[in-house]
Protein backbone atom coordinates (compact mmCIF):
# COMPACT_ATOMS: atom_id res chain seq x y z
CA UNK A 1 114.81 -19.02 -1.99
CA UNK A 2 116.52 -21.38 0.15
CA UNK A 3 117.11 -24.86 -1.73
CA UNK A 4 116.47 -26.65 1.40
CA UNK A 5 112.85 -26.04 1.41
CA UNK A 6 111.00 -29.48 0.91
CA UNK A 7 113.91 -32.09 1.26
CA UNK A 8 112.49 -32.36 5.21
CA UNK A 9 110.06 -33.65 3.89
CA UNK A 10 111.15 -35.86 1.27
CA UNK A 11 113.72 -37.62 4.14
CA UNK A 12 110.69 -37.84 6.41
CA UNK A 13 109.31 -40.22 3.48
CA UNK A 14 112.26 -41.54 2.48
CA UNK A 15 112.59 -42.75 5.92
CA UNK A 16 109.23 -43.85 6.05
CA UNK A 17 109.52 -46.89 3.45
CA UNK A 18 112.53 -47.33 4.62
CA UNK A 19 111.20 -48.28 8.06
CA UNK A 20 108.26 -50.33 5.82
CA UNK A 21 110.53 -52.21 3.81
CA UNK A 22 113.26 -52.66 6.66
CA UNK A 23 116.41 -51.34 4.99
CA UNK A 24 118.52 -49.45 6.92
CA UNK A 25 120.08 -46.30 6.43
CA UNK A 26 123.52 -48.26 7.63
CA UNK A 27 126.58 -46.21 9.04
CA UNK A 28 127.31 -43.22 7.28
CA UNK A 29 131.23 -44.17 7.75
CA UNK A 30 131.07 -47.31 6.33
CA UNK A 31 129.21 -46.83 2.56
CA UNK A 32 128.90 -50.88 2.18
CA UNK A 33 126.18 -50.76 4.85
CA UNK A 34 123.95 -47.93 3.55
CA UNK A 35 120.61 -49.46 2.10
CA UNK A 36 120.71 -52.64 3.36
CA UNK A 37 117.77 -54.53 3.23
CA UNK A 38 116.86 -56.49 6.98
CA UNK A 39 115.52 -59.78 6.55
CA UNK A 40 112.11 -58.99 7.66
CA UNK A 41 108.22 -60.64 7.61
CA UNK A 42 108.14 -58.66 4.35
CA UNK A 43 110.72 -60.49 2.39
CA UNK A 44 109.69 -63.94 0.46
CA UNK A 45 110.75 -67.26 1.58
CA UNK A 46 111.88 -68.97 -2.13
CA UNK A 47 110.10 -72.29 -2.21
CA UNK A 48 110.35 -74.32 -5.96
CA UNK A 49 106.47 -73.88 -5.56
CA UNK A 50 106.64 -70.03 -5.58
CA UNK A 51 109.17 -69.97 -7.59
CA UNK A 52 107.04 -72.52 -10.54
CA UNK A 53 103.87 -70.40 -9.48
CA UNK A 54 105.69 -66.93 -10.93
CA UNK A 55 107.30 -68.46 -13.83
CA UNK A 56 103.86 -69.83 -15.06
CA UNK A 57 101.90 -66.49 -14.14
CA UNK A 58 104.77 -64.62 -15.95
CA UNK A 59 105.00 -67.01 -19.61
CA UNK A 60 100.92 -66.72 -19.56
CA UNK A 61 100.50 -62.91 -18.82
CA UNK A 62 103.72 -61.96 -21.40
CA UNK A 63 102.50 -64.88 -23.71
CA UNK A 64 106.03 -66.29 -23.82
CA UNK A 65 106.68 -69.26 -24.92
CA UNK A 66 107.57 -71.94 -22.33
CA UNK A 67 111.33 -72.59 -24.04
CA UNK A 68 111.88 -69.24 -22.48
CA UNK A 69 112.88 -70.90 -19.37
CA UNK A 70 115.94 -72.34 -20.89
CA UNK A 71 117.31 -68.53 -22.29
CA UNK A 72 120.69 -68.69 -21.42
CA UNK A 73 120.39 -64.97 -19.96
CA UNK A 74 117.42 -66.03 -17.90
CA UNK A 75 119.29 -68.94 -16.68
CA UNK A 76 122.44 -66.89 -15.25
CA UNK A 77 119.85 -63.94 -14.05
CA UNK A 78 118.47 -67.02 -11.88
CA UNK A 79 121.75 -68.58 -10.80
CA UNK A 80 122.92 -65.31 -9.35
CA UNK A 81 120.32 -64.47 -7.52
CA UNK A 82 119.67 -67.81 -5.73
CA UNK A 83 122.56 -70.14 -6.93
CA UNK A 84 122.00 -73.84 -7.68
CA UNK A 85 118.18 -73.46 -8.63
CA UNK A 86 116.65 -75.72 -10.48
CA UNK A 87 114.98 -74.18 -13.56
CA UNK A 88 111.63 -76.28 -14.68
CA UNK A 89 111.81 -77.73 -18.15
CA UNK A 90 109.14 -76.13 -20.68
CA UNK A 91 106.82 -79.27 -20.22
CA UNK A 92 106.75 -78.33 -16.13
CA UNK A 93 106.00 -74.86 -16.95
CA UNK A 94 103.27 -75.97 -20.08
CA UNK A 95 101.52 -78.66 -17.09
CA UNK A 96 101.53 -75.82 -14.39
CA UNK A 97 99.69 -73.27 -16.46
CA UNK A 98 97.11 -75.62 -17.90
CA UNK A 99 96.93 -76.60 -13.89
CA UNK A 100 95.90 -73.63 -12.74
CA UNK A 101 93.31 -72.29 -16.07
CA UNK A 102 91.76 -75.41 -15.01
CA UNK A 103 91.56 -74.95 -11.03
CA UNK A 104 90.96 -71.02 -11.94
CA UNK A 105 88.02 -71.88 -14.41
CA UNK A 106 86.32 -73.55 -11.74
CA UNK A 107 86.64 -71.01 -9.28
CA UNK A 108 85.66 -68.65 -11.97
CA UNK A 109 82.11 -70.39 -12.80
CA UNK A 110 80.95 -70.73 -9.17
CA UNK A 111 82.14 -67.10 -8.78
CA UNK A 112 79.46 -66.29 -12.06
CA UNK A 113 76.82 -69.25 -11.33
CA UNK A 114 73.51 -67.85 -10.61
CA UNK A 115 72.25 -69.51 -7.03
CA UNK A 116 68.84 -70.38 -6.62
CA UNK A 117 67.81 -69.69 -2.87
C-alpha cells in the first residue's frame, strides 16, 4: 500500500480553510512566512466594547468571579496580545453583566409573551 493514498485529499482541505481563513501557505524558502494569517473581512476589529462584551459573556458563562480580571496571568495574556489595553475593573465587568440580563430579559419575555391577534 502506498502511504500517499489520502494526503491529496487532506491538502485539498487543508488548503481549503486556508483559503477561508486567509492564511497563506507563505514561501516554502523562507519558514517565517508559512501560516500567516492575511488581515481579512474575517478577522475582528478590537473595540473596548467587544472587548467588555466577551469578558462579561465569559465571567457569567464560567461563573468566575469578576476579580478575575485583575489575575496577574490574565493581565500579561492581554498585554501581549494587544499591548497597552485597558483591563475593566471588577465593578465595570459586575455593571456590564447585570446590563445585559436586564436588556436580555426583556428580549426574552416578548420572545415568550403570548400575542393576542
Amino acid at each position: 500500500m502506498r502511504t500517499a493514498h489520502g494526503t491529496k485529499n487532506l491538502a485539498r482541505g487543508i488548503d481549503q480553510c486556508n483559503e477561508r481563513w486567509g492564511v497563506t501557505s507563505g514561501d516554502p524558502g523562507d519558514p517565517s512566512t508559512v501560516g500567516e494569517q492575511q488581515t481579512t473581512e474575517s478577522v475582528s476589529e478590537y473595540t473596548p466594547a467587544r472587548h467588555r462584551a466577551i469578558i462579561a459573556m465569559r465571567y457569567s458563562v464560567s461563573k468566575r468571579p469578576y476579580d478575575m480580571v485583575r489575575d496577574p496571568l490574565y493581565v500579561d495574556e492581554i498585554q501581549l496580545l494587544r499591548p497597552g489595553t485597558v483591563i475593566p475593573s471588577p465593578a465595570t465587568v459586575s455593571r456590564d453583566v447585570n446590563q445585559i440580563y436586564k436588556v436580555g430579559s426583556k428580549h426574552v419575555k416578548e420572545y415568550f409573551s403570548v400575542r393576542v391577534f
